[in-house]
N, C-alpha and C. Protein backbone atom coordinates (compact mmCIF):
# COMPACT_ATOMS: atom_id res chain seq x y z
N UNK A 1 -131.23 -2.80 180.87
CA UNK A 1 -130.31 -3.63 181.60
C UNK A 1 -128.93 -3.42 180.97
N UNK A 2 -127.90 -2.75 181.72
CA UNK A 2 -126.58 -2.76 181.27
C UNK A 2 -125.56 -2.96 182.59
N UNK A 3 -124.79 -3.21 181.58
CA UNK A 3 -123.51 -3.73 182.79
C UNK A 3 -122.66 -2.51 183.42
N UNK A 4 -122.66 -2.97 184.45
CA UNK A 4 -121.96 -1.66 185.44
C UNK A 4 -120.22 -2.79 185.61
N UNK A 5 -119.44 -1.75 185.56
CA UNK A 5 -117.90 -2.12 185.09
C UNK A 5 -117.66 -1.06 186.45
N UNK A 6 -116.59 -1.30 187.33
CA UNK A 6 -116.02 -1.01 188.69
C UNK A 6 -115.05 -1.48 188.84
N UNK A 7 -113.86 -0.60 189.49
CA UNK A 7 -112.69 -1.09 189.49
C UNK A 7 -112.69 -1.08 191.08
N UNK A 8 -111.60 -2.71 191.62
CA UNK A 8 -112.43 -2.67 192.88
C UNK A 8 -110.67 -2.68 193.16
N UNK A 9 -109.41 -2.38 192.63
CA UNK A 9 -108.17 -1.88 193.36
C UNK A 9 -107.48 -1.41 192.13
N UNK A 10 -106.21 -0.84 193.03
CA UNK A 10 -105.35 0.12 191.94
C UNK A 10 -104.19 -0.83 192.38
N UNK A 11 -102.86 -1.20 191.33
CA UNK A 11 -101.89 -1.76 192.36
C UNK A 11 -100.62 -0.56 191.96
N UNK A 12 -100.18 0.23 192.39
CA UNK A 12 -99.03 0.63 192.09
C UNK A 12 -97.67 0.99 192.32
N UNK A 13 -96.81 1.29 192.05
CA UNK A 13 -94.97 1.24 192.17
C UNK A 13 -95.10 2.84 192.27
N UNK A 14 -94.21 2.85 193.60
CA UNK A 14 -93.80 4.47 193.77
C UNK A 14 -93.03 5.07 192.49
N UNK A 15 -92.15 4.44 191.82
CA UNK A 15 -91.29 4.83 190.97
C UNK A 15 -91.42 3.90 189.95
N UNK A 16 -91.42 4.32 188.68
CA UNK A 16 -90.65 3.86 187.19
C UNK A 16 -90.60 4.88 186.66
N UNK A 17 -88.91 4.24 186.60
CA UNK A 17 -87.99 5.39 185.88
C UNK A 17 -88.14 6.53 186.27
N UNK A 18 -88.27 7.96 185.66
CA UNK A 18 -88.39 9.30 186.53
C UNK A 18 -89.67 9.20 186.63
N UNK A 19 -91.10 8.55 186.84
CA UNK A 19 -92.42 8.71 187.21
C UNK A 19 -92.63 8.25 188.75
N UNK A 20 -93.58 8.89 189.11
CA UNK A 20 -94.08 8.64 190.38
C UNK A 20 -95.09 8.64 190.57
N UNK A 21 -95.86 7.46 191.50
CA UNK A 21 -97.11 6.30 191.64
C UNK A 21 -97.74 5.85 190.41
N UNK A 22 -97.03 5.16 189.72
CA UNK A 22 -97.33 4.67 188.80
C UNK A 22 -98.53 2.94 188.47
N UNK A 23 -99.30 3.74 188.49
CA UNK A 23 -100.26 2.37 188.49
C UNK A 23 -99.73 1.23 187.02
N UNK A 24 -100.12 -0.14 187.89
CA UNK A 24 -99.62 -1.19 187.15
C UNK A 24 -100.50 -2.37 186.81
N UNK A 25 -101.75 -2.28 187.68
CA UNK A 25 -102.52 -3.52 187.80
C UNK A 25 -104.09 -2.92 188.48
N UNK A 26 -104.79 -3.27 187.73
CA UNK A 26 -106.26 -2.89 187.52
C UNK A 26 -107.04 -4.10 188.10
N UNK A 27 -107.64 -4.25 189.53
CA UNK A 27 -108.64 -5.13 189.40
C UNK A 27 -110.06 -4.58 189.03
N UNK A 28 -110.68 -5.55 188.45
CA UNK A 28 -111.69 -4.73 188.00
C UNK A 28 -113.22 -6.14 188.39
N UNK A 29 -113.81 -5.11 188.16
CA UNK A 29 -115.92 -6.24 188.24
C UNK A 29 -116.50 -5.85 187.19
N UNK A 30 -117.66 -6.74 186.55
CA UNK A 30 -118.46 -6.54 185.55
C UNK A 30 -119.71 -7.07 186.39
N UNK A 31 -120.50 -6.35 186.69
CA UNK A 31 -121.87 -6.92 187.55
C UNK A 31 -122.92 -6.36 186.28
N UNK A 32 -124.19 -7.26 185.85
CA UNK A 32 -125.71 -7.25 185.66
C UNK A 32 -126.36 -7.23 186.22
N UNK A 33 -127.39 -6.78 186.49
CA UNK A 33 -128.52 -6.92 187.66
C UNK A 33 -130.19 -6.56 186.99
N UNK A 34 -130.66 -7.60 187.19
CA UNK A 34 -131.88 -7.50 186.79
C UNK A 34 -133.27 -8.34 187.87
N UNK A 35 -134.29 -7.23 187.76
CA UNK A 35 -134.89 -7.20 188.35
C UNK A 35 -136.59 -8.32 188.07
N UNK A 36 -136.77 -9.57 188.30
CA UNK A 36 -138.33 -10.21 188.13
C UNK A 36 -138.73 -10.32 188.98
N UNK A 37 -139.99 -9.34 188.73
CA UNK A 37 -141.06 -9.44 189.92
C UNK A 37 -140.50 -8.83 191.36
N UNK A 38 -140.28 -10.02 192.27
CA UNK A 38 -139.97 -9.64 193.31
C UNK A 38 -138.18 -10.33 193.71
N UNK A 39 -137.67 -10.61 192.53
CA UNK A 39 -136.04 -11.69 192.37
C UNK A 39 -135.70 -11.10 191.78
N UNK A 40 -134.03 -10.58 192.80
CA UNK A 40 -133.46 -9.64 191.93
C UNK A 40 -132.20 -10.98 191.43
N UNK A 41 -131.79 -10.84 190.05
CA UNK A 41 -130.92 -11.49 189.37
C UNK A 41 -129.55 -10.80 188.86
N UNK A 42 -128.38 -11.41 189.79
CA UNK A 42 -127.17 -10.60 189.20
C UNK A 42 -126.05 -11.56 188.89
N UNK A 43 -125.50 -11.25 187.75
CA UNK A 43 -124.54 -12.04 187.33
C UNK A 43 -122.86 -11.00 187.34
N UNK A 44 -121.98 -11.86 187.81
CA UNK A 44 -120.24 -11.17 188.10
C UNK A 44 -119.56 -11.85 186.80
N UNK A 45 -118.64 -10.80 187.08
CA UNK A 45 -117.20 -11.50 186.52
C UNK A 45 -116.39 -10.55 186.82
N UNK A 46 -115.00 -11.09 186.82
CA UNK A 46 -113.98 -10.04 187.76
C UNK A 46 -112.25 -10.22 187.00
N UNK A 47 -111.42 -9.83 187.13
CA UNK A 47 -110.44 -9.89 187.01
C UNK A 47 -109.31 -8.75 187.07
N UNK A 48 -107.81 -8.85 186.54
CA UNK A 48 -107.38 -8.15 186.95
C UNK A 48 -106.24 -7.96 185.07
N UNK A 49 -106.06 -6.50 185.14
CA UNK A 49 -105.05 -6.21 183.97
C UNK A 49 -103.75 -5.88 184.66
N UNK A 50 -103.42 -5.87 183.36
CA UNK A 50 -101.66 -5.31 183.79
C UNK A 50 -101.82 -4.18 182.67
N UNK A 51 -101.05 -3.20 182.90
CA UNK A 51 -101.10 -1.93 182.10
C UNK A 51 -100.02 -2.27 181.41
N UNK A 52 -99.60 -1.89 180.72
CA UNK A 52 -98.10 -1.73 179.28
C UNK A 52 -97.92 -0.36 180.68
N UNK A 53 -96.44 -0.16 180.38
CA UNK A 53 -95.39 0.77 180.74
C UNK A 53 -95.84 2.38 180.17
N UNK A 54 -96.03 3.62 180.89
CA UNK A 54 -96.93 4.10 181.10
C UNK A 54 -96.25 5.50 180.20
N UNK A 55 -96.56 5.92 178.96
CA UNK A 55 -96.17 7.05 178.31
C UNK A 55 -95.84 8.20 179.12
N UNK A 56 -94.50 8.95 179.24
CA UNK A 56 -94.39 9.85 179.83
C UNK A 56 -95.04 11.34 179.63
N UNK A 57 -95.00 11.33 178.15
CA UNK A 57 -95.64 12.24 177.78
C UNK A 57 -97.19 12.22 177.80
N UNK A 58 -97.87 11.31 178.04
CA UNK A 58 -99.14 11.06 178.32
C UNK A 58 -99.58 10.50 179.87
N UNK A 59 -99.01 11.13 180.88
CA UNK A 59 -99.22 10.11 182.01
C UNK A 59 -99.75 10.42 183.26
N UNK A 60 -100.81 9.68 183.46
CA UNK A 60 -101.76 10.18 184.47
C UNK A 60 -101.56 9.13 186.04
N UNK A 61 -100.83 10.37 187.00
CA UNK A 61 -100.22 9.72 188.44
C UNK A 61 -101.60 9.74 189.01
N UNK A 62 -101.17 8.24 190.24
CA UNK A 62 -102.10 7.78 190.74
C UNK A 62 -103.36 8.18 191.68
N UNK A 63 -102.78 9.94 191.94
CA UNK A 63 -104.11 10.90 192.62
C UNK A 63 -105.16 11.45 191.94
N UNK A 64 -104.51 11.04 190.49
CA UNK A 64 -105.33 12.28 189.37
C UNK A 64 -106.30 10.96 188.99
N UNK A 65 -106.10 9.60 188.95
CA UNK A 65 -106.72 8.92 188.27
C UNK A 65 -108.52 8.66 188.44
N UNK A 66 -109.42 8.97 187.19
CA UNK A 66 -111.21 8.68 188.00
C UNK A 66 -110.95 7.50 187.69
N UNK A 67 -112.09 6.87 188.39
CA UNK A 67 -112.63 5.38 188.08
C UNK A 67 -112.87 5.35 186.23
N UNK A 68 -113.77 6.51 185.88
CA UNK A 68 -113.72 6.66 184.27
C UNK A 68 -112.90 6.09 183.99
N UNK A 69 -111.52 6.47 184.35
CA UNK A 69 -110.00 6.49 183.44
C UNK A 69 -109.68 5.13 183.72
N UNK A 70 -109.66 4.55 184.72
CA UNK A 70 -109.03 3.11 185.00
C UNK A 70 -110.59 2.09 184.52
N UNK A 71 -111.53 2.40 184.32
CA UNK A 71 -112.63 1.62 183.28
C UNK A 71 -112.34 1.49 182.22
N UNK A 72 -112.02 2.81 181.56
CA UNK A 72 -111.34 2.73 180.10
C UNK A 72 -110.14 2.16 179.61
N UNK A 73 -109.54 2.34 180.96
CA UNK A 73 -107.96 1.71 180.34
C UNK A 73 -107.88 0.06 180.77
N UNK A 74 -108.99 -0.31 181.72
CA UNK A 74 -109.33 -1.86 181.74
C UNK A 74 -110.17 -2.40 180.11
N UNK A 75 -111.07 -1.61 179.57
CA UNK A 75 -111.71 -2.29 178.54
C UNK A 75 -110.97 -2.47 177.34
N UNK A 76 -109.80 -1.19 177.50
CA UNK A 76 -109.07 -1.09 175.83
C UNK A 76 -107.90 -2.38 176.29
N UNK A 77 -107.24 -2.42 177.57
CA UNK A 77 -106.54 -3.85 177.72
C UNK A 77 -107.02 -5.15 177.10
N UNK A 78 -108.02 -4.99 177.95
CA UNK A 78 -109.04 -6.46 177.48
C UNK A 78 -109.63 -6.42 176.25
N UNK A 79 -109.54 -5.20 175.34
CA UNK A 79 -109.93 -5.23 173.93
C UNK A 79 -111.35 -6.02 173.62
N UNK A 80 -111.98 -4.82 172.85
CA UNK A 80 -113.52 -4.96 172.92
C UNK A 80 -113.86 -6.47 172.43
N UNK A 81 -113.52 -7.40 171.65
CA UNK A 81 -114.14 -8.60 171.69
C UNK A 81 -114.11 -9.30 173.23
N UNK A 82 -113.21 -9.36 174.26
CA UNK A 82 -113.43 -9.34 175.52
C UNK A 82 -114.03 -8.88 176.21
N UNK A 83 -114.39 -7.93 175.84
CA UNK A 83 -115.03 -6.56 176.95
C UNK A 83 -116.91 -7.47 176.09
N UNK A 84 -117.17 -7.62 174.87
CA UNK A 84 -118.02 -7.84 174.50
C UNK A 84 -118.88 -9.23 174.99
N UNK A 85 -117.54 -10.17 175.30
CA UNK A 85 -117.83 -11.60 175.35
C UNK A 85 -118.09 -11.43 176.91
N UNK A 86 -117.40 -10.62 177.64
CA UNK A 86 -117.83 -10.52 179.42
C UNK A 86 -119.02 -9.91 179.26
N UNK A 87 -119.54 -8.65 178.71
CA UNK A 87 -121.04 -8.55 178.97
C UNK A 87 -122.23 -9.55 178.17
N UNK A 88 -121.86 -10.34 177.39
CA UNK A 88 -122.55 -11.29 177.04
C UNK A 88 -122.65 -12.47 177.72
N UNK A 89 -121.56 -13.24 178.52
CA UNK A 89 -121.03 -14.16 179.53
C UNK A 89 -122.12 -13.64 180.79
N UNK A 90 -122.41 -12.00 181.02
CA UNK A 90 -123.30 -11.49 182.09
C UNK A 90 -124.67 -12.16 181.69
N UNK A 91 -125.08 -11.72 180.89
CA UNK A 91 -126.74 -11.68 180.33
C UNK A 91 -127.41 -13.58 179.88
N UNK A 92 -125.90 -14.08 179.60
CA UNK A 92 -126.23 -15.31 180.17
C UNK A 92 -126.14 -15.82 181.46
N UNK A 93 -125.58 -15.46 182.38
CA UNK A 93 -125.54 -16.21 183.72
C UNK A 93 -127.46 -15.88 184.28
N UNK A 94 -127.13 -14.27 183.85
CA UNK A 94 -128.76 -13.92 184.11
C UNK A 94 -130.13 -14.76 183.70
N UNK A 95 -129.90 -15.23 182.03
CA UNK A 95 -130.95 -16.10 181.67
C UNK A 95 -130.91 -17.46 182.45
N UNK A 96 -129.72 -18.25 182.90
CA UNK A 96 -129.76 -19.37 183.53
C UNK A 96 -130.17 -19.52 184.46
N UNK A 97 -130.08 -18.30 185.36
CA UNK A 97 -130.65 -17.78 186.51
C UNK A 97 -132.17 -18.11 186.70
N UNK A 98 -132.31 -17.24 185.46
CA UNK A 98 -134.01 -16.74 185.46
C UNK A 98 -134.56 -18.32 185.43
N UNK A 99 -134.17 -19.35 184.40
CA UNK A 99 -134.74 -20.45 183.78
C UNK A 99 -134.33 -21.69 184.80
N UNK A 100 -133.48 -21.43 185.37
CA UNK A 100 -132.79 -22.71 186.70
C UNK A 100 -134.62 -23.38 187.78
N UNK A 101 -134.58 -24.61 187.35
CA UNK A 101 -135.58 -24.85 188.85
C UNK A 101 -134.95 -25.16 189.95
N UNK A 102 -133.55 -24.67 190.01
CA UNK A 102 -132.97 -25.05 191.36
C UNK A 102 -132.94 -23.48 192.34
N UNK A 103 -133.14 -23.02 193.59
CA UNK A 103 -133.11 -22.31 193.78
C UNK A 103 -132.59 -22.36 195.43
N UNK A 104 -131.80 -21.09 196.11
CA UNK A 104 -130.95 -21.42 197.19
C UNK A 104 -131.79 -20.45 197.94
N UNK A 105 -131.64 -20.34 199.15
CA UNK A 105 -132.76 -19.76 200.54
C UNK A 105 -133.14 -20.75 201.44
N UNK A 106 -133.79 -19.47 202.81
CA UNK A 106 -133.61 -20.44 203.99
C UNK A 106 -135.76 -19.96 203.47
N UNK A 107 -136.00 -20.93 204.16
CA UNK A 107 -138.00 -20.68 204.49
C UNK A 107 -137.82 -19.67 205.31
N UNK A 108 -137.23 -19.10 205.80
CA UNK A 108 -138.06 -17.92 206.79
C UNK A 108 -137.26 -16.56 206.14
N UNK A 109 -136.81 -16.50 205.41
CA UNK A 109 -136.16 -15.75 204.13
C UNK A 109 -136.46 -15.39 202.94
N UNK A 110 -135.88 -14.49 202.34
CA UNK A 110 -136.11 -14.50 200.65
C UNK A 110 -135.37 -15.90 200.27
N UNK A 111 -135.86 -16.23 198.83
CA UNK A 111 -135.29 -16.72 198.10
C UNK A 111 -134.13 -16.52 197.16
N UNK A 112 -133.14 -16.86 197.37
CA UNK A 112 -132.17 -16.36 196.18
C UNK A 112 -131.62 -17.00 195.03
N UNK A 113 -132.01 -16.50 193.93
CA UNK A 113 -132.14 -16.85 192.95
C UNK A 113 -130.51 -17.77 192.32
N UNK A 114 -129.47 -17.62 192.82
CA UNK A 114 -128.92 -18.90 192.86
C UNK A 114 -127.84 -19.38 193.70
């Protein structure tokens, strides 16, 4: 069970300074998903970074960018005790999940686990 990290937009400025499409703002997802029995259990969390002002000599425009690259440059923002405390924040929503006797669904449906 590991956390899948997805960046779900890019926000960026045609121009800073002599650069062009310069990304500025990272939304990003942290989804868990785990599987009992026949209940699948997934826990979110989401948010969004702001990048620091973008090295010229190091700078990757907004066609060249993978998802890799904007994952990485979301986790080193949020700096690994964050990045640590969101996949831990996951694996608990999951146990509450699992252990909850409250549960949401229609009777002529699955059940969903919350």
């Amino acid at each position: 069970m590991s956390v899948v990290w997805v960046v779900e937009n890019l926000k960026r400025k045609t121009t800073v300074g002599s650069l062009s499409d310069v990304v500025t703002d990272i939304s990003w997802r942290a989804d868990l998903t785990t599987v009992d029995g026949n209940v699948t259990h997934t826990g979110h969390r989401h948010g969004i970074v702001t990048l620091s002002n973008p090295d010229e000599s190091n700078f990757t425009a907004y066609a060249s960018i993978t998802e890799a690259n904007a994952i990485d440059w979301v986790k080193a923002t949020l700096g690994s005790t964050i990045v640590n405390e969101t996949e831990t924040s996951l694996e608990e929503q999951i146990l509450g999940l699992k252990n909850s006797d409250e549960k949401d669904g229609l009777p002529w449906g699955a059940t969903t686990p919350f």
